[in-house]
C-alpha atoms as a PDB file:
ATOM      1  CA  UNK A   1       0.000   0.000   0.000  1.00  0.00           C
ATOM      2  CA  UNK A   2       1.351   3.286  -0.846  1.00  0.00           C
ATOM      3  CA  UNK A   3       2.487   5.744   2.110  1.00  0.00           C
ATOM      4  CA  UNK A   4      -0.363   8.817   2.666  1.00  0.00           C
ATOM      5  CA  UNK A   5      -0.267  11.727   3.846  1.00  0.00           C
ATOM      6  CA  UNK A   6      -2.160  14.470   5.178  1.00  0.00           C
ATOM      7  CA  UNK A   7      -0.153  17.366   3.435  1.00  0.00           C
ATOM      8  CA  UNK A   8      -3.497  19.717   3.153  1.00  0.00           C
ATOM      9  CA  UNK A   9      -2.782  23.300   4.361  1.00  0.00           C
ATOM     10  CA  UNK A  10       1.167  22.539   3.766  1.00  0.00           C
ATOM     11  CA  UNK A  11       3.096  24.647   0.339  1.00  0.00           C
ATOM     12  CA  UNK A  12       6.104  22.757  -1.037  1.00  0.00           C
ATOM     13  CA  UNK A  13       8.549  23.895  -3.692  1.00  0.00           C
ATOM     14  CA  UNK A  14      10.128  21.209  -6.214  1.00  0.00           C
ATOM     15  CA  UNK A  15      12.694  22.447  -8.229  1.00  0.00           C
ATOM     16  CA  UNK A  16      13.148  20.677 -11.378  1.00  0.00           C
ATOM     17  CA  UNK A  17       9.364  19.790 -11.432  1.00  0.00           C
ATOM     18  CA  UNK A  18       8.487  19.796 -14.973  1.00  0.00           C
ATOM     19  CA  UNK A  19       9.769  16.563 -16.417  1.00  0.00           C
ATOM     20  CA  UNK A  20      10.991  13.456 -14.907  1.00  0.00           C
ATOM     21  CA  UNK A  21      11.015  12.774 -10.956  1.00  0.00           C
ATOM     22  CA  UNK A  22      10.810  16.103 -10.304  1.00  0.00           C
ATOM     23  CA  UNK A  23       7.288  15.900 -12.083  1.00  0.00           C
ATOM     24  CA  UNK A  24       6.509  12.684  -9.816  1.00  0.00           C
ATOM     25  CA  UNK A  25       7.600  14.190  -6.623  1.00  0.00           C
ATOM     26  CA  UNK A  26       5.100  17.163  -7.589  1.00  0.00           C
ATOM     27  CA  UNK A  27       2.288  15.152  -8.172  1.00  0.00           C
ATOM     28  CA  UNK A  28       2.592  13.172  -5.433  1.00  0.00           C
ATOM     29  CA  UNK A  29       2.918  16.129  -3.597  1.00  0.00           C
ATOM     30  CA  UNK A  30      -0.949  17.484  -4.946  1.00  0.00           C
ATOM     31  CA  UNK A  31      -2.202  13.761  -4.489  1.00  0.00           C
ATOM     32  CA  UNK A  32      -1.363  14.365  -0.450  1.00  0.00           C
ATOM     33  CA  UNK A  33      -2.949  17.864  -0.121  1.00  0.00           C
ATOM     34  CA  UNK A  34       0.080  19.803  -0.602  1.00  0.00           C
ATOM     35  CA  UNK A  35      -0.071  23.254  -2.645  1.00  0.00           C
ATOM     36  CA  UNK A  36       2.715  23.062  -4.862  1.00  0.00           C
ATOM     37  CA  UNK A  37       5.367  25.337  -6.780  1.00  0.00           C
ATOM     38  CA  UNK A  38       6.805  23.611  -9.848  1.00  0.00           C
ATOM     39  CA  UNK A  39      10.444  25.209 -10.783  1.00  0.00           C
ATOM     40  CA  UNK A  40      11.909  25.175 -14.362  1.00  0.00           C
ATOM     41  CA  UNK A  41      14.219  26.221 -15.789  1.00  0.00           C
ATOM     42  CA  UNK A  42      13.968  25.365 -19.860  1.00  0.00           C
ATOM     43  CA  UNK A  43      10.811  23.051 -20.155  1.00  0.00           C
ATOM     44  CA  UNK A  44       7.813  26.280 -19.970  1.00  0.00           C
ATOM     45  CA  UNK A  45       5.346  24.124 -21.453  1.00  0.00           C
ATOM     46  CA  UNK A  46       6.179  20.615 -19.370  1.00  0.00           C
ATOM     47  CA  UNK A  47       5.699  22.680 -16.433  1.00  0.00           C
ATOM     48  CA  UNK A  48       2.591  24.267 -17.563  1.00  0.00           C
ATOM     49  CA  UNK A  49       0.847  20.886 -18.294  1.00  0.00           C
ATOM     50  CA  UNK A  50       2.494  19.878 -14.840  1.00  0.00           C
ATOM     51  CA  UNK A  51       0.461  22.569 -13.047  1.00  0.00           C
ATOM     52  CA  UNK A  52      -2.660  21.261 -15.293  1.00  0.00           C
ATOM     53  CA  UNK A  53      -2.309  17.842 -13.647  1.00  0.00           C
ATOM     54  CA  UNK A  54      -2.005  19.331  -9.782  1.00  0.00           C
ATOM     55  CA  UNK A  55      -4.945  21.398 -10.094  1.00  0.00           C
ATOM     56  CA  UNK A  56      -6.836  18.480 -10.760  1.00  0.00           C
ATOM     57  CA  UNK A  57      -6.297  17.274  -7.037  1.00  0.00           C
ATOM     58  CA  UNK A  58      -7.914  20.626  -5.994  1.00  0.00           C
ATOM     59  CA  UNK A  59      -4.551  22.263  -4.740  1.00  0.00           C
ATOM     60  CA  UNK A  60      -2.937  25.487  -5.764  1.00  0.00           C
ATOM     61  CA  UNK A  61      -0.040  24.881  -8.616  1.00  0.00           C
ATOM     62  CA  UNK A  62       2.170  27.409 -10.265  1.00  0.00           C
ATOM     63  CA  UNK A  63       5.117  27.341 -12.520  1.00  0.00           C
ATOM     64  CA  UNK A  64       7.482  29.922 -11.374  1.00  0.00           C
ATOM     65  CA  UNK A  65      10.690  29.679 -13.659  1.00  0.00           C
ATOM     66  CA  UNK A  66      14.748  30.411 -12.329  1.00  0.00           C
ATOM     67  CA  UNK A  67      18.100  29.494 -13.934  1.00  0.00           C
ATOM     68  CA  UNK A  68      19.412  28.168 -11.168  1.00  0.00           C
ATOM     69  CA  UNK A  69      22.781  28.188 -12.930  1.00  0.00           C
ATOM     70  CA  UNK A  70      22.519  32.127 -11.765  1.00  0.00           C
ATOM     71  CA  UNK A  71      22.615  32.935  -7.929  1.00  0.00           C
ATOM     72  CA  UNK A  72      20.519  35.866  -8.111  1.00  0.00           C
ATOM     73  CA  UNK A  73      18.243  33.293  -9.598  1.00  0.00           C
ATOM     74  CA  UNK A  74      18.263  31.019  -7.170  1.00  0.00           C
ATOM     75  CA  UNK A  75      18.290  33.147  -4.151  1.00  0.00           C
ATOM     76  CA  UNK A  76      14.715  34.772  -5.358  1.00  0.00           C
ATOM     77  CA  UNK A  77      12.714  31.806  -5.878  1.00  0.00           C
ATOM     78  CA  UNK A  78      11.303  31.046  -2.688  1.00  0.00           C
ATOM     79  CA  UNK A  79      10.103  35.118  -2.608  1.00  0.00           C
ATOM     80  CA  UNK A  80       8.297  33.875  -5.961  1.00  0.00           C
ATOM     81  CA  UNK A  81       7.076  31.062  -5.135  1.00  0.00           C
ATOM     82  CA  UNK A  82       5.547  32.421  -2.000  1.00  0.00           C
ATOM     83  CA  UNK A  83       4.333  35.480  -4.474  1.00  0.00           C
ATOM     84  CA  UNK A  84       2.704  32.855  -6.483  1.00  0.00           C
ATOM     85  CA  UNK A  85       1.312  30.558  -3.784  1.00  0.00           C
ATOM     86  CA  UNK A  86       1.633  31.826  -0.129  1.00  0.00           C
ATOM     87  CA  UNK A  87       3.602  30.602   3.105  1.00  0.00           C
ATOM     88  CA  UNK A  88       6.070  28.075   1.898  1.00  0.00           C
ATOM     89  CA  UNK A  89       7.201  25.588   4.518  1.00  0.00           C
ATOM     90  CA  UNK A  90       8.249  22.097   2.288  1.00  0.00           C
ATOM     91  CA  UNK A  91      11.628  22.189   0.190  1.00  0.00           C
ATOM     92  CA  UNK A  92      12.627  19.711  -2.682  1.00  0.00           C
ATOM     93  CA  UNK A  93      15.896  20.651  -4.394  1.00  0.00           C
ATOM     94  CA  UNK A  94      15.460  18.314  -7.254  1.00  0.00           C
ATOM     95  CA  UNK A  95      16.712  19.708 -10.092  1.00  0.00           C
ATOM     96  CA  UNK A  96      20.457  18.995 -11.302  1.00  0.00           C
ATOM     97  CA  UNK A  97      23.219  19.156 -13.899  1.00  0.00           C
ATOM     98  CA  UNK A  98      24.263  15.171 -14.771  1.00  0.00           C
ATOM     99  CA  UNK A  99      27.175  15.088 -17.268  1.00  0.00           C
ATOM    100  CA  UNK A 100      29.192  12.500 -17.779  1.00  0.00           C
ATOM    101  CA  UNK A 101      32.690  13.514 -17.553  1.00  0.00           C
ATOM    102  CA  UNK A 102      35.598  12.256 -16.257  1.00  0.00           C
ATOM    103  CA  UNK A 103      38.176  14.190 -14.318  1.00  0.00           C
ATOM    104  CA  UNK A 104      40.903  14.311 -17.205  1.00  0.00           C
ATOM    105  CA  UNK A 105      38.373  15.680 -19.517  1.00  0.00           C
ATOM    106  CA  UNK A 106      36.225  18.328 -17.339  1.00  0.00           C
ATOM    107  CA  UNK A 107      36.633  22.031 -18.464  1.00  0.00           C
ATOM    108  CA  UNK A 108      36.526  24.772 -15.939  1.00  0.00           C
ATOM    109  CA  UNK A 109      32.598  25.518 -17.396  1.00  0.00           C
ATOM    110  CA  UNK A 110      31.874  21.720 -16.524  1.00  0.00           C
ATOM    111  CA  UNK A 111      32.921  21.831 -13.626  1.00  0.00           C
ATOM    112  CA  UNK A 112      31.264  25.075 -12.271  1.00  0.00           C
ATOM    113  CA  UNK A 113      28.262  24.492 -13.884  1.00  0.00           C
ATOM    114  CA  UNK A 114      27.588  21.390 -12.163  1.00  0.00           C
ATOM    115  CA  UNK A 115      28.251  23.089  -8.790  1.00  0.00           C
ATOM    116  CA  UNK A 116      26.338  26.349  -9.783  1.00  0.00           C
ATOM    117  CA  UNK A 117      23.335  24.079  -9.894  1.00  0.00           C
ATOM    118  CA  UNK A 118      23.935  20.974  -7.705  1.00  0.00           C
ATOM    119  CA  UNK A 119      25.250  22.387  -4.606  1.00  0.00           C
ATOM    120  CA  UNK A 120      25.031  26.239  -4.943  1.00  0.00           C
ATOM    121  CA  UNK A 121      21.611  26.526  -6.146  1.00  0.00           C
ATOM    122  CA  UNK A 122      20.544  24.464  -2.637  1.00  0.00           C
ATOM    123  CA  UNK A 123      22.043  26.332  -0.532  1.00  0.00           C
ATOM    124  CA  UNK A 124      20.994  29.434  -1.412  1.00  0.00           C
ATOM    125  CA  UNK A 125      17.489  28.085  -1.751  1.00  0.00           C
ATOM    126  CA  UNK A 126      17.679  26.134   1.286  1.00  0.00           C
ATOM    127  CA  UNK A 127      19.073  29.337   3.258  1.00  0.00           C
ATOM    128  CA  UNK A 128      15.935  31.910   1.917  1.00  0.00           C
ATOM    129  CA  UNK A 129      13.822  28.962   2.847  1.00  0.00           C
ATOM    130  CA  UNK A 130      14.749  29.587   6.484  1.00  0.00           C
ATOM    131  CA  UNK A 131      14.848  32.811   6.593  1.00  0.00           C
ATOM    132  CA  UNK A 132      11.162  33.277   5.120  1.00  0.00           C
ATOM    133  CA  UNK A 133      10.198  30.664   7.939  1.00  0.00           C
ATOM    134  CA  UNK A 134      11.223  33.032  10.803  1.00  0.00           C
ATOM    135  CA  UNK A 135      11.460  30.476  13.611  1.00  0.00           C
ATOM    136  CA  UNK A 136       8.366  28.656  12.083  1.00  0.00           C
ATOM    137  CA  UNK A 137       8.445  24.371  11.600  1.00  0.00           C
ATOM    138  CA  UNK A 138       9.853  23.294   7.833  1.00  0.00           C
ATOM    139  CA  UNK A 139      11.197  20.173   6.097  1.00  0.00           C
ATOM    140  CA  UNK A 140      13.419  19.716   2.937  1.00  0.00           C
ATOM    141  CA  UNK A 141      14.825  17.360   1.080  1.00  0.00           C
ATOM    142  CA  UNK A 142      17.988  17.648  -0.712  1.00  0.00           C
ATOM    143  CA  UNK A 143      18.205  15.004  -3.669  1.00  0.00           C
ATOM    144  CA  UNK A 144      21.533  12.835  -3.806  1.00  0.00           C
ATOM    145  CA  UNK A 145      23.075   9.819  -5.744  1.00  0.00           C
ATOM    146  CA  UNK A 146      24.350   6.865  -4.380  1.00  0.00           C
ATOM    147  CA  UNK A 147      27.950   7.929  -6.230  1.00  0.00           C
ATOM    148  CA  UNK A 148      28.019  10.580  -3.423  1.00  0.00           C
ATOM    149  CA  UNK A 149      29.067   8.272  -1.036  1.00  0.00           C
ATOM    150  CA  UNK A 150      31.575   6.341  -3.488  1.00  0.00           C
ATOM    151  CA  UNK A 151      33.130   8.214  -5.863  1.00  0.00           C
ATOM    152  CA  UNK A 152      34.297   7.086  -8.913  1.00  0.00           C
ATOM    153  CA  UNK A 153      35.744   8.048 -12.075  1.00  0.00           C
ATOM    154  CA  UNK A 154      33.371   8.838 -14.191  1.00  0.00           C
ATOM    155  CA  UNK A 155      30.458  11.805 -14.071  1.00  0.00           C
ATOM    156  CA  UNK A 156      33.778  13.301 -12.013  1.00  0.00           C
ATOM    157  CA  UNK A 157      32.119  17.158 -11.767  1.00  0.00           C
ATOM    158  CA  UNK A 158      28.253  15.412 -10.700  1.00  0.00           C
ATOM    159  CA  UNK A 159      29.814  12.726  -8.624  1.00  0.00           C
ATOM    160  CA  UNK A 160      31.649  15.565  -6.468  1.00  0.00           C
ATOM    161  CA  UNK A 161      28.715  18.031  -6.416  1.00  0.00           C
ATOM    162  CA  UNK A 162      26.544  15.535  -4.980  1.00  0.00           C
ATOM    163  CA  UNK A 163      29.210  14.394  -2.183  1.00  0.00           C
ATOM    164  CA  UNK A 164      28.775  17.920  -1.631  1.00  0.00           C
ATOM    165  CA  UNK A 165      25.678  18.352  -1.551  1.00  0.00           C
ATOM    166  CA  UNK A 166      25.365  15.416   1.141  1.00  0.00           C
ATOM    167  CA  UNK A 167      27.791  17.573   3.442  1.00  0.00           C
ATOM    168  CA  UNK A 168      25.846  20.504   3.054  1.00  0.00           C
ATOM    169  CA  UNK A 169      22.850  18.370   3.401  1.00  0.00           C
ATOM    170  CA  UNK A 170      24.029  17.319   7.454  1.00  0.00           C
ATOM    171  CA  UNK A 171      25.523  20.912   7.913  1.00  0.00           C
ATOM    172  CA  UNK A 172      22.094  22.484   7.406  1.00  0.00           C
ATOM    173  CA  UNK A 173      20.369  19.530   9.468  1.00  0.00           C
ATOM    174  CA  UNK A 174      22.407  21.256  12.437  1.00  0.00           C
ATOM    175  CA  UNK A 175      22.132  24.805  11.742  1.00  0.00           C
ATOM    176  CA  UNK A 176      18.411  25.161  10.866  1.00  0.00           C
ATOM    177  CA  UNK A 177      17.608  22.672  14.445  1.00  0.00           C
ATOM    178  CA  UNK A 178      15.402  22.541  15.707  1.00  0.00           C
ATOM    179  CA  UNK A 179      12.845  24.620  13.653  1.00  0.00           C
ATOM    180  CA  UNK A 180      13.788  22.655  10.211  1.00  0.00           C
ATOM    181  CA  UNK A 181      14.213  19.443   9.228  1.00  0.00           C
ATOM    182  CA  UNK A 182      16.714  18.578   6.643  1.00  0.00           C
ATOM    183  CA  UNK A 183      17.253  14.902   5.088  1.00  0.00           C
ATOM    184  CA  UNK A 184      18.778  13.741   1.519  1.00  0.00           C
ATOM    185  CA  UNK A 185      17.345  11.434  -0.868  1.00  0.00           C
ATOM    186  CA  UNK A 186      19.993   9.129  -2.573  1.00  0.00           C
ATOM    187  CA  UNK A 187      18.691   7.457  -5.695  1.00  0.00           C
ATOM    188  CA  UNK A 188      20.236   4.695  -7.886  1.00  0.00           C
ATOM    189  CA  UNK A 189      18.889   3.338 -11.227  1.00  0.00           C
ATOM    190  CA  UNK A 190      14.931   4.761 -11.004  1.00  0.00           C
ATOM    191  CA  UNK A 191      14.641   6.117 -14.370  1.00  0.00           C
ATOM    192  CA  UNK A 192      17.411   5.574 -17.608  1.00  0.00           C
ATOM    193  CA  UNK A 193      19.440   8.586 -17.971  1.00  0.00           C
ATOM    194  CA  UNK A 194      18.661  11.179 -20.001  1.00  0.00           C
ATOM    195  CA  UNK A 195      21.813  11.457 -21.898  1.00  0.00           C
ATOM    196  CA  UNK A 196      21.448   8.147 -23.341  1.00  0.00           C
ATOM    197  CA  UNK A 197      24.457   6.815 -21.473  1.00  0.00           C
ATOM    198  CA  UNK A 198      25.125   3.156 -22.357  1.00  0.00           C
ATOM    199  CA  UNK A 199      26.923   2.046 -19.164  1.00  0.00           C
ATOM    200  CA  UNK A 200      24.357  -0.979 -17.635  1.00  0.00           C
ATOM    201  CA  UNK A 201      23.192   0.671 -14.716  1.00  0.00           C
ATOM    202  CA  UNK A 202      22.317  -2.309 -12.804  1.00  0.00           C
ATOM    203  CA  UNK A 203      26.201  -3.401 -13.037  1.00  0.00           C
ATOM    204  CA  UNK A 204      26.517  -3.586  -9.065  1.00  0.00           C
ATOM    205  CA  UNK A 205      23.392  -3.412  -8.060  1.00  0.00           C
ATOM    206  CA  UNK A 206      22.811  -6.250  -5.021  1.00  0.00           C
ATOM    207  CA  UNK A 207      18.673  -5.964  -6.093  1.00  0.00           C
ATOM    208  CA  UNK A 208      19.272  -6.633  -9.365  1.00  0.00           C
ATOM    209  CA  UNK A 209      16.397  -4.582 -10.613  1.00  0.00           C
ATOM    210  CA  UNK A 210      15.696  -1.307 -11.579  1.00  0.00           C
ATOM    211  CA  UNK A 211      13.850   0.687  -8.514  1.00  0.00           C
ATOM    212  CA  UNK A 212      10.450   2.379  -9.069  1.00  0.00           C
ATOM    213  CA  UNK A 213       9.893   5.719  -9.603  1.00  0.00           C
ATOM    214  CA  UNK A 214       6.824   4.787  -6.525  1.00  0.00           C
ATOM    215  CA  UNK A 215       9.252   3.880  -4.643  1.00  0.00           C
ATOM    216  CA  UNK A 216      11.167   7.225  -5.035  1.00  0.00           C
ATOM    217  CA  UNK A 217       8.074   8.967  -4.248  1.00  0.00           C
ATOM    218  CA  UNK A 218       7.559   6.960  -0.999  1.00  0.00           C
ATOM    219  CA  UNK A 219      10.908   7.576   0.450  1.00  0.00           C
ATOM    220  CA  UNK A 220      10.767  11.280  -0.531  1.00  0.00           C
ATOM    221  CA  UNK A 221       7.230  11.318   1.812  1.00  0.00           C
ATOM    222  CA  UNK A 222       8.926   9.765   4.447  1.00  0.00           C
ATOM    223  CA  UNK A 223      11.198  11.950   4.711  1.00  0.00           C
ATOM    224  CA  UNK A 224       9.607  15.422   3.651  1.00  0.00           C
ATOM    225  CA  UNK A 225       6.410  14.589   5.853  1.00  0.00           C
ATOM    226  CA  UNK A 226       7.067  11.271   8.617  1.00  0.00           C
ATOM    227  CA  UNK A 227       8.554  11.291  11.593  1.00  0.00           C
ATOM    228  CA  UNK A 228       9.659  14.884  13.320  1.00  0.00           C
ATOM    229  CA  UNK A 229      12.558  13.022  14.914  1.00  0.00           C
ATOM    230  CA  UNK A 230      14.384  12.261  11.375  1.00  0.00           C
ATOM    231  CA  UNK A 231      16.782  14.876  10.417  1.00  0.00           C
ATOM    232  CA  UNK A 232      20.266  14.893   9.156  1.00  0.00           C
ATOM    233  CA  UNK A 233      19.776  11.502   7.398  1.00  0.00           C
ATOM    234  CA  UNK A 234      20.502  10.271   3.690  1.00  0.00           C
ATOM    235  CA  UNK A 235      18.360   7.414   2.876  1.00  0.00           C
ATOM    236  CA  UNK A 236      19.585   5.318   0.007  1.00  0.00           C
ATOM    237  CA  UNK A 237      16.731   3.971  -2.509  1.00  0.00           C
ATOM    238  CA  UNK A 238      19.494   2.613  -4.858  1.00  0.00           C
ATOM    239  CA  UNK A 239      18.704  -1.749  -4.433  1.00  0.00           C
ATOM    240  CA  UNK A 240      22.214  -1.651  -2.373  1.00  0.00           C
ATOM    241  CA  UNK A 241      24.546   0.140  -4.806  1.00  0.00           C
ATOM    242  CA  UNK A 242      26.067   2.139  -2.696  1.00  0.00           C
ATOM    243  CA  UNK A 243      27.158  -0.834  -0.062  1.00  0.00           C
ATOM    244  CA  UNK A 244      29.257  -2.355  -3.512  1.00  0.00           C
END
């Protein structure tokens, strides 16, 4: 059975929300009550049909767009969103920069762009997030990769943005106690990559399977909406590919 919950009278954000899991996270998001705020940064007209499909659950949706390549960017959207929607008090930095590139080969441009958006971008979101809370109960969650917590050679810039990321993800699980909760998502093989890599991306994978993008959505619940006590953690949904 499916995790529910009662997410009426709650506002998230989900960056990245027009396409992919960022779209599922949103939905799922509606499905449970939740208002909801889908970020984009290219894909107008994915978003637009994204909102479509929230309103349907009798929430408030809006697409509110930000390169979040751009600081200034980032630092305003949670004063848009909350422009467009109200009170915000549920954060899902989703969206991210995936290239794969090895160390040898990554340009200066590769390798800021991937932390402009994967561990930059958070932060700064993350950081108005609290601020606009004043004091005031919150939750996000920060999405990861199991190749945060075992580096390897290739996707070099992403792999080390997202080991980032987790840091920062702990960090701000301390310093926004005990008003807001912060936990990271790390994901393995859910959905093929959108590059159209051909590495097999079940090569290590204990499960042997592909996860679910439901399953996704269930852990993200847990940990944007369960139990008060959880903060600070980074809960793998990767079939054990981060123990190999």
């Amino acid at each position: 059975m499916p995790l529910k919950f009662d997410l009426a009278g709650h506002s998230a954000v989900v960056t990245g929300a027009g396409r992919r899991l960022g779209r599922a996270f949103a939905e799922a998001l509606a499905e449970n009550g939740a208002n909801v705020v889908v970020h984009y940064g290219h894909s107008a007209e994915q978003a637009e049909q994204v909102v479509g499909r929230l309103q349907v659950h009798g929430v408030q949706a809006a697409a509110v767009r930000a390169d979040l390549a751009d600081p200034g960017e980032a630092a305003q959207l949670i004063s848009r969103a909350e422009e467009a929607i109200g009170e915000i008090d549920l954060l899902v930095n989703n969206a991210a920069v995936f290239g794969s590139i090895t160390a040898l080969e990554a340009s200066i441009e590769d390798w800021q762009s991937h932390l402009d958006v994967n561990l930059t971008a958070p932060f700064l979101i993350a950081q108005q997030f609290a601020r606009a809370r004043h004091g005031a109960p919150g939750s996000i969650v920060n999405l990861l990769d199991w190749r945060a917590m075992r580096p390897g050679a290739d996707h070099f810039p992403y792999t080390i943005s997202k080991a980032a990321l987790a840091a920062l993800t702990q960090g701000l699980a301390v310093s926004l106690a005990p008003d807001i909760r912060v936990n990271g998502l790390a994901l393995g093989a859910i959905l093929p990559p959108s590059d159209g890599g051909t590495d097999d991306p079940l090569k290590g994978v204990p499960s042997q399977r592909w996860g679910t993008v439901e399953e996704a959505v269930e852990a993200l619940l847990f940990l944007l909406a369960g139990p008060e006590y959880v903060t600070g953690e980074i809960l793998h949904v990767d079939g054990g590919r981060h123990l190999t």
